[in-house]
C-alpha atoms as a PDB file:
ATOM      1  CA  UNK A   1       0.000   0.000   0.000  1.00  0.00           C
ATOM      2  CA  UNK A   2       1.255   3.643  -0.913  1.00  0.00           C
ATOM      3  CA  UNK A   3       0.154   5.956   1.327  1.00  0.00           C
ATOM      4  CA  UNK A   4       0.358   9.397   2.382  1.00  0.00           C
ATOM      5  CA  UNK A   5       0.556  10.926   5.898  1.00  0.00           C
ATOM      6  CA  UNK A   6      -0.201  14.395   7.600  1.00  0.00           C
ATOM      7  CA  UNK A   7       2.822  14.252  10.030  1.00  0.00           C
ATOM      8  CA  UNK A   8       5.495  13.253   7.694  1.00  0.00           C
ATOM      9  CA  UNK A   9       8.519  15.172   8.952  1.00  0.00           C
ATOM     10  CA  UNK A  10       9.446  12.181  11.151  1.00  0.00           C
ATOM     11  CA  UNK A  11       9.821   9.829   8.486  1.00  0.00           C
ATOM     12  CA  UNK A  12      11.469  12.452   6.388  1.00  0.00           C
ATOM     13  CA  UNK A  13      14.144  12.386   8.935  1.00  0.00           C
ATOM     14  CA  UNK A  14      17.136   9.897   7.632  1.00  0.00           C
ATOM     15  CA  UNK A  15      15.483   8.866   4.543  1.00  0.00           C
ATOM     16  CA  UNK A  16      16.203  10.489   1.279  1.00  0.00           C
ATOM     17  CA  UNK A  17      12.479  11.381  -1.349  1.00  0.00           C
ATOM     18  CA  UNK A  18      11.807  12.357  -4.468  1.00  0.00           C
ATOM     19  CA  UNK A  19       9.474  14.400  -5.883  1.00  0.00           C
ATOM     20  CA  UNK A  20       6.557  13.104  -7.794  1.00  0.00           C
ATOM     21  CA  UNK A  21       4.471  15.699  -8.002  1.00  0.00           C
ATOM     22  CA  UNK A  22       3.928  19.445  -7.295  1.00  0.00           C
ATOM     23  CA  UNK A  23       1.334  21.920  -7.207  1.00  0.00           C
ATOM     24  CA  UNK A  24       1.617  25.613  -8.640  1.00  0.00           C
ATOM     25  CA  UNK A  25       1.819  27.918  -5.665  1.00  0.00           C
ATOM     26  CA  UNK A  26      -0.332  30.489  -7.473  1.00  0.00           C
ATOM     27  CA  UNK A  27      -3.203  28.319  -8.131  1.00  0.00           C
ATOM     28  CA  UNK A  28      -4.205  27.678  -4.383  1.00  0.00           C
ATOM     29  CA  UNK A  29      -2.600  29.576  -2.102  1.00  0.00           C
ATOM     30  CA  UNK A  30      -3.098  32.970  -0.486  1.00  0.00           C
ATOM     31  CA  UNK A  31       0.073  34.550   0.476  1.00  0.00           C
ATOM     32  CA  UNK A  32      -1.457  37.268   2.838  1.00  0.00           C
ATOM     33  CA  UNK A  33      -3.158  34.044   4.695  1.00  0.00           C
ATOM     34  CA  UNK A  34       0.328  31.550   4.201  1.00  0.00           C
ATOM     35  CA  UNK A  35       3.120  33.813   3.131  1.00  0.00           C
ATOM     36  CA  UNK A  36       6.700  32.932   1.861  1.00  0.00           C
ATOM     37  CA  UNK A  37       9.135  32.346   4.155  1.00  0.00           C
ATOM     38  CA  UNK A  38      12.761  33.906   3.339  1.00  0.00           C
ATOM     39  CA  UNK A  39      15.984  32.561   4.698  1.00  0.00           C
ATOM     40  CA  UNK A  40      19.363  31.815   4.062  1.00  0.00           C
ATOM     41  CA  UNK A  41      20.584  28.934   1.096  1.00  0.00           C
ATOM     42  CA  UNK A  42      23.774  26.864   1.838  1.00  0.00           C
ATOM     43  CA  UNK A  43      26.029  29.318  -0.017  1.00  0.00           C
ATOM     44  CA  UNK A  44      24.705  32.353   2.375  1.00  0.00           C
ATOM     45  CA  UNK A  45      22.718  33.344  -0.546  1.00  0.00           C
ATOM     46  CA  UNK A  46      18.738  34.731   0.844  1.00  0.00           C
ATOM     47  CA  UNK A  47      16.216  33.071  -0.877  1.00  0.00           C
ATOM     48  CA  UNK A  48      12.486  32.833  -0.768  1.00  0.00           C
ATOM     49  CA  UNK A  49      10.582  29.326  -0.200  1.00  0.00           C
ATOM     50  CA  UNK A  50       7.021  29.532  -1.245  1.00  0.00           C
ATOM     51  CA  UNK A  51       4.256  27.396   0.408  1.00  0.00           C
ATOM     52  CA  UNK A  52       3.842  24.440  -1.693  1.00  0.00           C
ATOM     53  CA  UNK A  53       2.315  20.906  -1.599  1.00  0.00           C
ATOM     54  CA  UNK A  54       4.455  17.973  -2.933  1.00  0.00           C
ATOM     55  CA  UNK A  55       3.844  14.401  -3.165  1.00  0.00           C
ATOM     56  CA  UNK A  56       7.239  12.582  -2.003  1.00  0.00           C
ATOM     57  CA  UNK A  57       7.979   8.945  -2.712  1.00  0.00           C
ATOM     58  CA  UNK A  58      11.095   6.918  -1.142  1.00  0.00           C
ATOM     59  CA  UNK A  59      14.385   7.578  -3.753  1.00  0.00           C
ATOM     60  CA  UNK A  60      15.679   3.612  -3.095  1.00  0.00           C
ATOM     61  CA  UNK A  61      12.423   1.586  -5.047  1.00  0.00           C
ATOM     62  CA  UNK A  62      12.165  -1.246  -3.982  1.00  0.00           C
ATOM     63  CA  UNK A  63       9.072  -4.046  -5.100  1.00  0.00           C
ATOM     64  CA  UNK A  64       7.486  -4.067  -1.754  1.00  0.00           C
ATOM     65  CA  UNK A  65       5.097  -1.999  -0.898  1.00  0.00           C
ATOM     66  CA  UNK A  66       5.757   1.960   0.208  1.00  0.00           C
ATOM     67  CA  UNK A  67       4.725   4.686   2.172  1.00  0.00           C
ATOM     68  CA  UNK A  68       4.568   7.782  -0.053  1.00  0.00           C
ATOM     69  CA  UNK A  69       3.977  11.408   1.698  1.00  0.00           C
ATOM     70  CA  UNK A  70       2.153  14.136   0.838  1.00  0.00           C
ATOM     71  CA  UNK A  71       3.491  17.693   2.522  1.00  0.00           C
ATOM     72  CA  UNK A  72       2.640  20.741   2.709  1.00  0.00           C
ATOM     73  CA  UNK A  73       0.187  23.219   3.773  1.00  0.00           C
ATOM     74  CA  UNK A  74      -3.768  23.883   3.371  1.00  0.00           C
ATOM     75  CA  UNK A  75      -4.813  25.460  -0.208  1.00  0.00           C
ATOM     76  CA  UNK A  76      -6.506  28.695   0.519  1.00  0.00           C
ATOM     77  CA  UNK A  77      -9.102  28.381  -2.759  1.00  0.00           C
ATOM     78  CA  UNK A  78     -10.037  25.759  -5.347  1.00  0.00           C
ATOM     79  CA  UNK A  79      -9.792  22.825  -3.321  1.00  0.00           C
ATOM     80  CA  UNK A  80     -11.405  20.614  -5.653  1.00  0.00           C
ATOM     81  CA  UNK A  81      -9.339  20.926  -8.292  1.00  0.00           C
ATOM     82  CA  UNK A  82      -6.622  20.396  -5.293  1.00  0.00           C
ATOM     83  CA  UNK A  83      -7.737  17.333  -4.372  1.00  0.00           C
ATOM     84  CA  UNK A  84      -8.378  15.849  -8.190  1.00  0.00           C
ATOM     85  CA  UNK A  85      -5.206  17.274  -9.138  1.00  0.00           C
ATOM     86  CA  UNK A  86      -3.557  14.967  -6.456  1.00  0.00           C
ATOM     87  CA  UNK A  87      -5.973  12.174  -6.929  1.00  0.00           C
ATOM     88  CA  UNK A  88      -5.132  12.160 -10.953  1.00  0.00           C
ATOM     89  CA  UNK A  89      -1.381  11.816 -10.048  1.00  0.00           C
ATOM     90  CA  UNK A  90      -2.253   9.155  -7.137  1.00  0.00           C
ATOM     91  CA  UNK A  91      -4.250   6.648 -10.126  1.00  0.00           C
ATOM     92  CA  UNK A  92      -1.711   7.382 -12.423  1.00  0.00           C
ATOM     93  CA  UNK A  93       1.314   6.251 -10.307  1.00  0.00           C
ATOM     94  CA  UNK A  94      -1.340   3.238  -8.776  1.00  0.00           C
ATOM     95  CA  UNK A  95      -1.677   4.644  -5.236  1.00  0.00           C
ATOM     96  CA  UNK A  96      -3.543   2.223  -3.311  1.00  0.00           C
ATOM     97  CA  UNK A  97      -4.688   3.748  -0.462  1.00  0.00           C
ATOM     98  CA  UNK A  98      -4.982   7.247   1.365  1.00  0.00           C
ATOM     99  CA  UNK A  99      -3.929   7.216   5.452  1.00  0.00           C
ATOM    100  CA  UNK A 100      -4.145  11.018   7.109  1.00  0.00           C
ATOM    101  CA  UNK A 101      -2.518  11.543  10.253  1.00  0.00           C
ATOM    102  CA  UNK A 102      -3.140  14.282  12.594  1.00  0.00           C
ATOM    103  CA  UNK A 103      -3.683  15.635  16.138  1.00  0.00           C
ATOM    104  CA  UNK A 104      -6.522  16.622  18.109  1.00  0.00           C
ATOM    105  CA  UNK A 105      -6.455  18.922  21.757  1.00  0.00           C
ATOM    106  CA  UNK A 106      -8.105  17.048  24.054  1.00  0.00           C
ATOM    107  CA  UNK A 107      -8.552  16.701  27.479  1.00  0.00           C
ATOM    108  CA  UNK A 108      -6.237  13.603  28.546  1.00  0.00           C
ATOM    109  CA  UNK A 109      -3.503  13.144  30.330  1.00  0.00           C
ATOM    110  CA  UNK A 110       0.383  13.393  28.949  1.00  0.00           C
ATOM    111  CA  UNK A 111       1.302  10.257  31.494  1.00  0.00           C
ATOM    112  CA  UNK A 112      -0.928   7.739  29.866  1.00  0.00           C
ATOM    113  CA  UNK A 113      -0.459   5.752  26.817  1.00  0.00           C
ATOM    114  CA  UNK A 114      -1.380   8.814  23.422  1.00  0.00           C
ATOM    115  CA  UNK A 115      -4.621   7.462  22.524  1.00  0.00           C
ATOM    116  CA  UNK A 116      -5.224   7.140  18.221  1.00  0.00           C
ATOM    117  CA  UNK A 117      -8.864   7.553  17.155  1.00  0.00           C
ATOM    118  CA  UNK A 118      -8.606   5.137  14.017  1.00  0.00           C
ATOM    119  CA  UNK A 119     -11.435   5.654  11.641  1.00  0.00           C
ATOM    120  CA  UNK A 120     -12.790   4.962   7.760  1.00  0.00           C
ATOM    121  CA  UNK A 121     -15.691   5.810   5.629  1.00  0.00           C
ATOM    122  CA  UNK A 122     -14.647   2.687   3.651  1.00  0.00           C
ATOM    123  CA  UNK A 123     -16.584   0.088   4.881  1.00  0.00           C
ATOM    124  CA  UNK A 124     -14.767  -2.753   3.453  1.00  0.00           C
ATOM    125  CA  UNK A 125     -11.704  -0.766   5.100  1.00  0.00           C
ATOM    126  CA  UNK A 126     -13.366  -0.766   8.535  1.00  0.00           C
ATOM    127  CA  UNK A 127     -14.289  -4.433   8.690  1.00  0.00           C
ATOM    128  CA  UNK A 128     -11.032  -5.707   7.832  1.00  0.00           C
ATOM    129  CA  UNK A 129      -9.155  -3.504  10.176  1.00  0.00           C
ATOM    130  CA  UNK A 130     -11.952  -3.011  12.860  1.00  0.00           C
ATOM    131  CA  UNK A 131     -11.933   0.920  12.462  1.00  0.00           C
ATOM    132  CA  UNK A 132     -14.096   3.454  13.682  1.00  0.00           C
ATOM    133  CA  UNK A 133     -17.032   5.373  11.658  1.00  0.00           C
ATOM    134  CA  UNK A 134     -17.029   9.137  12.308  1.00  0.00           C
ATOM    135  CA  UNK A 135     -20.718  10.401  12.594  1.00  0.00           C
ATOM    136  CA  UNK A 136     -19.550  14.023  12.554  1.00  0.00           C
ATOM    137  CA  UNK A 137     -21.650  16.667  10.470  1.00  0.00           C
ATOM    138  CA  UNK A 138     -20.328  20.104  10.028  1.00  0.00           C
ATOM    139  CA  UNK A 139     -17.706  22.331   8.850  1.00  0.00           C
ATOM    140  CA  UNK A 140     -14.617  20.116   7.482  1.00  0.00           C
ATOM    141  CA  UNK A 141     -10.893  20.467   6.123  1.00  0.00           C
ATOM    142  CA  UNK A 142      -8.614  19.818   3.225  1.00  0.00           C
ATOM    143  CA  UNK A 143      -8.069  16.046   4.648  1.00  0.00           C
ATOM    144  CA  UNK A 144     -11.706  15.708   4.329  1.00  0.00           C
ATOM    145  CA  UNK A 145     -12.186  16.913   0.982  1.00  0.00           C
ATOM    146  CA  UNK A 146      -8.505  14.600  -0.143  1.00  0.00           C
ATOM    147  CA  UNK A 147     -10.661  11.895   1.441  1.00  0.00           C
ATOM    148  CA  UNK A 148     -13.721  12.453   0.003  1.00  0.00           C
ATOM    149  CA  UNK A 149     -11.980  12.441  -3.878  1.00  0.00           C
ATOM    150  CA  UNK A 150     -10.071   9.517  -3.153  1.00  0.00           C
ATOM    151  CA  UNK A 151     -12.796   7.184  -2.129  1.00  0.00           C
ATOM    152  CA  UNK A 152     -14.878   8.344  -5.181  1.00  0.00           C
ATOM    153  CA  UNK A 153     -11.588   7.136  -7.318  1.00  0.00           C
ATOM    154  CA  UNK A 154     -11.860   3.864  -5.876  1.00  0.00           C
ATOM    155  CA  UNK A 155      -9.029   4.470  -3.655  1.00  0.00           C
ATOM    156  CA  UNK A 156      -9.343   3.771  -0.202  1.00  0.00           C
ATOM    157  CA  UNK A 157      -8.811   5.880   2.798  1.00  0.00           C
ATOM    158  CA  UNK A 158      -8.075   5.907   6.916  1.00  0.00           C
ATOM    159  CA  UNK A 159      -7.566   8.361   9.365  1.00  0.00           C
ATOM    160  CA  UNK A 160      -5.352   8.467  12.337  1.00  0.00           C
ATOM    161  CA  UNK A 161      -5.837  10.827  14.951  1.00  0.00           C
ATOM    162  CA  UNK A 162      -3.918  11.507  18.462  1.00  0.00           C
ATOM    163  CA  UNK A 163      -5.021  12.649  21.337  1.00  0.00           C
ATOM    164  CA  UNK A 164      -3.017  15.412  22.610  1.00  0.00           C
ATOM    165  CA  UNK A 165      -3.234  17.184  26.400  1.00  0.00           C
ATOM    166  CA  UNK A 166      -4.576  20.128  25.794  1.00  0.00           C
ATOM    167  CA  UNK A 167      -2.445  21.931  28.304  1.00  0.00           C
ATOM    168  CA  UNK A 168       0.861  20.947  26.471  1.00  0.00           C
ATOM    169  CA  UNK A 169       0.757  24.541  24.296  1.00  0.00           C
ATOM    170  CA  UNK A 170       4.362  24.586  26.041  1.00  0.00           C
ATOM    171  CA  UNK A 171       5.451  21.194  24.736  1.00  0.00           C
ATOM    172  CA  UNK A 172       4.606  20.761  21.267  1.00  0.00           C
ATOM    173  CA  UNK A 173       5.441  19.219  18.834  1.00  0.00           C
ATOM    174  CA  UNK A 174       4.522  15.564  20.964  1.00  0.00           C
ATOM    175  CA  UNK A 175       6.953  13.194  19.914  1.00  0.00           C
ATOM    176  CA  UNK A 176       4.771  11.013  21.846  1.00  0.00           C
ATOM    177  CA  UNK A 177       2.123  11.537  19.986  1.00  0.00           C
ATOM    178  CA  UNK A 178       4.326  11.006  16.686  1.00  0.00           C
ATOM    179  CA  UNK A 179       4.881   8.040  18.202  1.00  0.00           C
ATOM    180  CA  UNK A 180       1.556   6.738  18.477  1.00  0.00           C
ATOM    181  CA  UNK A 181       0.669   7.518  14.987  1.00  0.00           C
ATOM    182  CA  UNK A 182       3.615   5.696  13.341  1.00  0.00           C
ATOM    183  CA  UNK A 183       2.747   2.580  15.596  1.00  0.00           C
ATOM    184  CA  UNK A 184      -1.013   2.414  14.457  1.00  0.00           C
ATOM    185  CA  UNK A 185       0.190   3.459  11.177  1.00  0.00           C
ATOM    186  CA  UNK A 186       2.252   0.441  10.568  1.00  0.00           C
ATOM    187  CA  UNK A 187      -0.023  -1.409  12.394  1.00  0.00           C
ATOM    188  CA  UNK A 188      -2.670  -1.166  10.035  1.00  0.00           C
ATOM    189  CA  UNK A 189      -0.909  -1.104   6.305  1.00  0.00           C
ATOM    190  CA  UNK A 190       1.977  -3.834   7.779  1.00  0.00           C
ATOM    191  CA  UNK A 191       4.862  -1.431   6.631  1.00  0.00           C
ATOM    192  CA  UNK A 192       7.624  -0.720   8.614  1.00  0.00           C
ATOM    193  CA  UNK A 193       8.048   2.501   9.769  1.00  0.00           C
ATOM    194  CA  UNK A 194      11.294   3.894  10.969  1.00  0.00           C
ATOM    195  CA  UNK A 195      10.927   5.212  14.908  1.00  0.00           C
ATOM    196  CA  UNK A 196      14.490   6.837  14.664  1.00  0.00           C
ATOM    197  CA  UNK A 197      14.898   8.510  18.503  1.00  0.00           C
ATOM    198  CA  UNK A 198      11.347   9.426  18.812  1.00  0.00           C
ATOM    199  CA  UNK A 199      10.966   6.620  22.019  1.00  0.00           C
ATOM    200  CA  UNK A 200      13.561   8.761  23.719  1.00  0.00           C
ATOM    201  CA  UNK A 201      12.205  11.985  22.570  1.00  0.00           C
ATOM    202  CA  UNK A 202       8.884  11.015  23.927  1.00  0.00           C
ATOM    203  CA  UNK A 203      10.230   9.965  27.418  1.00  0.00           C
ATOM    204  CA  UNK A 204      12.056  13.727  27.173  1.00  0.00           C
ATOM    205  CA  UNK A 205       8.792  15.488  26.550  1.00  0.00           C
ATOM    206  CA  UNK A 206       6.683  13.263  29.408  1.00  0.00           C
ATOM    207  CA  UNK A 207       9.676  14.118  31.442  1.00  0.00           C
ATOM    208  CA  UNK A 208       9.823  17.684  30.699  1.00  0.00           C
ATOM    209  CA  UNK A 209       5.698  18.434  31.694  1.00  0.00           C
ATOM    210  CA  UNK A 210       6.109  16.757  34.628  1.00  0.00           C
ATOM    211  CA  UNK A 211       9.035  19.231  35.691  1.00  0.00           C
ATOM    212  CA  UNK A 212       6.618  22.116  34.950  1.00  0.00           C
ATOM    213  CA  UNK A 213       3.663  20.277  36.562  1.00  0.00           C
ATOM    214  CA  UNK A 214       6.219  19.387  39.982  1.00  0.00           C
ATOM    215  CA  UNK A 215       5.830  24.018  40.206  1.00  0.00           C
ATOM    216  CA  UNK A 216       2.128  23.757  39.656  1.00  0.00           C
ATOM    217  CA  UNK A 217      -0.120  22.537  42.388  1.00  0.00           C
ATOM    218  CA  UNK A 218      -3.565  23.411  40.041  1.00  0.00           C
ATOM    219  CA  UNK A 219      -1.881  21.731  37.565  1.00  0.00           C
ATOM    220  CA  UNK A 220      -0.997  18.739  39.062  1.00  0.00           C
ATOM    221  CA  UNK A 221      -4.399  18.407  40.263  1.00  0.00           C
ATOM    222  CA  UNK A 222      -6.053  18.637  36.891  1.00  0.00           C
ATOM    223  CA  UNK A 223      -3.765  16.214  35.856  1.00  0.00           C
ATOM    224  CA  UNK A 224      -4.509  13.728  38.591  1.00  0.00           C
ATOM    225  CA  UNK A 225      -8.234  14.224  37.634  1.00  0.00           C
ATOM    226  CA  UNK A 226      -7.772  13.545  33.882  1.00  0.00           C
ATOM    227  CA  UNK A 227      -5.461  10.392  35.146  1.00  0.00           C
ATOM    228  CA  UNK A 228      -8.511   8.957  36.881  1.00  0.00           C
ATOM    229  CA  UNK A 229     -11.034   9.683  33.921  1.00  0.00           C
ATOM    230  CA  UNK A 230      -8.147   7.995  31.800  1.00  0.00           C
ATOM    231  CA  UNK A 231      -7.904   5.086  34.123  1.00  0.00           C
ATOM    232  CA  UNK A 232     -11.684   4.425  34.082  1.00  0.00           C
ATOM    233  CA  UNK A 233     -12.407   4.827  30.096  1.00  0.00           C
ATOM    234  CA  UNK A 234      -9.103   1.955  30.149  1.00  0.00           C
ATOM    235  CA  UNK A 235     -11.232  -0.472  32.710  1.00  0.00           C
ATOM    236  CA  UNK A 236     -12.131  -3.671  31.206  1.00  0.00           C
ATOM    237  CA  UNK A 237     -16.100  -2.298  32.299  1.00  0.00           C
ATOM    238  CA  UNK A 238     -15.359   0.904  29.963  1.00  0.00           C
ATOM    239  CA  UNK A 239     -17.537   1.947  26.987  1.00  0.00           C
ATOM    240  CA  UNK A 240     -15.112   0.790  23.314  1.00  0.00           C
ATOM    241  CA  UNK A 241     -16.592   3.983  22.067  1.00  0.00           C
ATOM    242  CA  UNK A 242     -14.943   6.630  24.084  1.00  0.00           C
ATOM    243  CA  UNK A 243     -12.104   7.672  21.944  1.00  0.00           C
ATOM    244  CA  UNK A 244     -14.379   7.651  19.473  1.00  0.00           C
ATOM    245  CA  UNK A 245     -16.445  10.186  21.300  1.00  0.00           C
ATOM    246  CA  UNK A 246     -13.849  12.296  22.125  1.00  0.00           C
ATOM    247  CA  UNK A 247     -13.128  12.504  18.557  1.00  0.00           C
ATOM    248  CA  UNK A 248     -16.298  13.898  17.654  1.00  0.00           C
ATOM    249  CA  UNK A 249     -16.056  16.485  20.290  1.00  0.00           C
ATOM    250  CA  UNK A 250     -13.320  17.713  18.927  1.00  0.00           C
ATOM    251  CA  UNK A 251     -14.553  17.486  15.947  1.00  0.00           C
ATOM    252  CA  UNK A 252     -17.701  19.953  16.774  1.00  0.00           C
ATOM    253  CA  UNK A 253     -15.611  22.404  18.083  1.00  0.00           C
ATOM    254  CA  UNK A 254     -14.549  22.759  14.820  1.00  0.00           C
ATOM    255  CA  UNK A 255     -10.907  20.463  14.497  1.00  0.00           C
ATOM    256  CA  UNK A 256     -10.469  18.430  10.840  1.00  0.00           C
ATOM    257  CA  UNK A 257      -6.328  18.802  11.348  1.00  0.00           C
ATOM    258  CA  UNK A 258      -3.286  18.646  13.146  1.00  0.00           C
ATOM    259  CA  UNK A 259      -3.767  21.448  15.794  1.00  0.00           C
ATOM    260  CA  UNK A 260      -1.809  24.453  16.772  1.00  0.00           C
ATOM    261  CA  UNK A 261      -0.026  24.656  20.595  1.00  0.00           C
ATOM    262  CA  UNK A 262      -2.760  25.855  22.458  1.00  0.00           C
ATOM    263  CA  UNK A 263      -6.219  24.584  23.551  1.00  0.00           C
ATOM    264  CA  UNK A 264      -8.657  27.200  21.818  1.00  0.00           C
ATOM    265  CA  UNK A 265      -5.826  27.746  18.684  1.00  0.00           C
ATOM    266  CA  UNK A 266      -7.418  27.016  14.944  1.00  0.00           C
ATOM    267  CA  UNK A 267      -6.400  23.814  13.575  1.00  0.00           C
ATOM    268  CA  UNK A 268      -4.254  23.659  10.744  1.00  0.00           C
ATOM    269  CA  UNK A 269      -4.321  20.638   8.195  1.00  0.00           C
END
């Protein structure tokens, strides 16, 4: 299975791409909403890197199967001819499924195990890897609408989504959380995906809120709450469906994408 991620910079790490496709800046994007970013080049030259949104595919081909990414940033207009422009390129180089990985403020606790809400609108898809059904109605992101085109192409799609403490705005990225999506991720296309440092990196960051939370007496008592709500939803006597409703409660207030530090912050896809 080929398939494309929302967190990608992990397994960009170590592992040399190619490109296989690119979109044309001007056709999507508004650059008062995502501007260019300028910077230096490796020869001290300044130069300007545009916002973009590239399909990437491993440079060593091999005849099993991959994980291709797709990177880059939200179109600001035309996001149907986005998505087909993405989905021609995917049946045209045989993609055969579409996995989107993201992150979702919620309120859990950074001590226990980064819970994934694993879902599908493919119901073939669901059955055979026992995912969830999202029920949420409302406003949705570029994910969705990638989604949405691929299924109608015959290709299939997933979702990954971790749960991250909401009072981490301090402490994100969560490599943690990274962590939980590769694991689920190779879990449920049975590729290998590289971990690099991320289990230390993720003992680092758990280490590093408890410091802050060791100065914070409110904060260590919210904590201890959300431990306890934690502890019960993971009792063998616990509902199966309460990830899943924590997903669509993030989902009403409004989340389709990897969020922003901060609890109230827009998401961004």
């Amino acid at each position: 299975m080929r398939g494309r991620t929302g967190s990608p910079d992990h397994r960009r790490s170590g592992v040399e791409y190619e490109v296989v496709h690119s979109v044309d800046p001007e056709l999507y994007f508004d650059y008062q909403y995502t501007r260019p970013q300028i910077g230096m080049d490796a020869e001290g030259r300044r130069t300007l890197t545009w916002p973009e949104a590239t399909l990437l595919r491993p440079a060593q081909r091999t005849e099993d199967p991959e994980i291709w990414l797709l990177v880059g940033v939200e179109p600001a207009r035309a996001w149907q001819a986005f998505a087909a422009e993405f989905i021609d390129v995917a049946l045209r180089e045989d993609v055969t499924g579409f996995v989107s990985l993201g992150s979702m403020m919620s309120d859990v606790p950074h001590t226990r195990p980064i819970s994934v809400f694993a879902g599908s609108e493919n119901e073939a898809i669901r059955q055979s890897l026992s995912l969830e059904r999202s029920l949420y109605e409302g406003p949705v992101g570029i994910l969705s609408a990638l989604g949405d085109a691929s299924e109608r192409a015959g290709i299939p799609t997933a979702s990954l989504w971790a749960s991250v403490p909401h009072y981490v705005a301090g402490h994100t990225p969560s490599p943690k959380a990274t962590l939980a999506l590769l694991d689920r991720l190779q879990t449920i296309t049975g590729i290998e995906v590289p971990r690099g440092e991320l289990a230390a990196e993720a003992l680092a960051w758990e280490a590093s809120i408890d410091a802050a939370a060791a100065d914070d007496e409110e904060m260590r008592d919210y904590i201890h709450q959300l431990e306890q709500t934690r502890d019960t939803w993971d009792s063998p006597e616990a509902s199966g469906d309460a990830i899943a409703q924590e997903f669509e409660r993030y989902l009403r207030r409004g989340g389709d994408g990897p969020t922003k530090p901060g609890r109230d912050d827009p998401p961004r896809r």
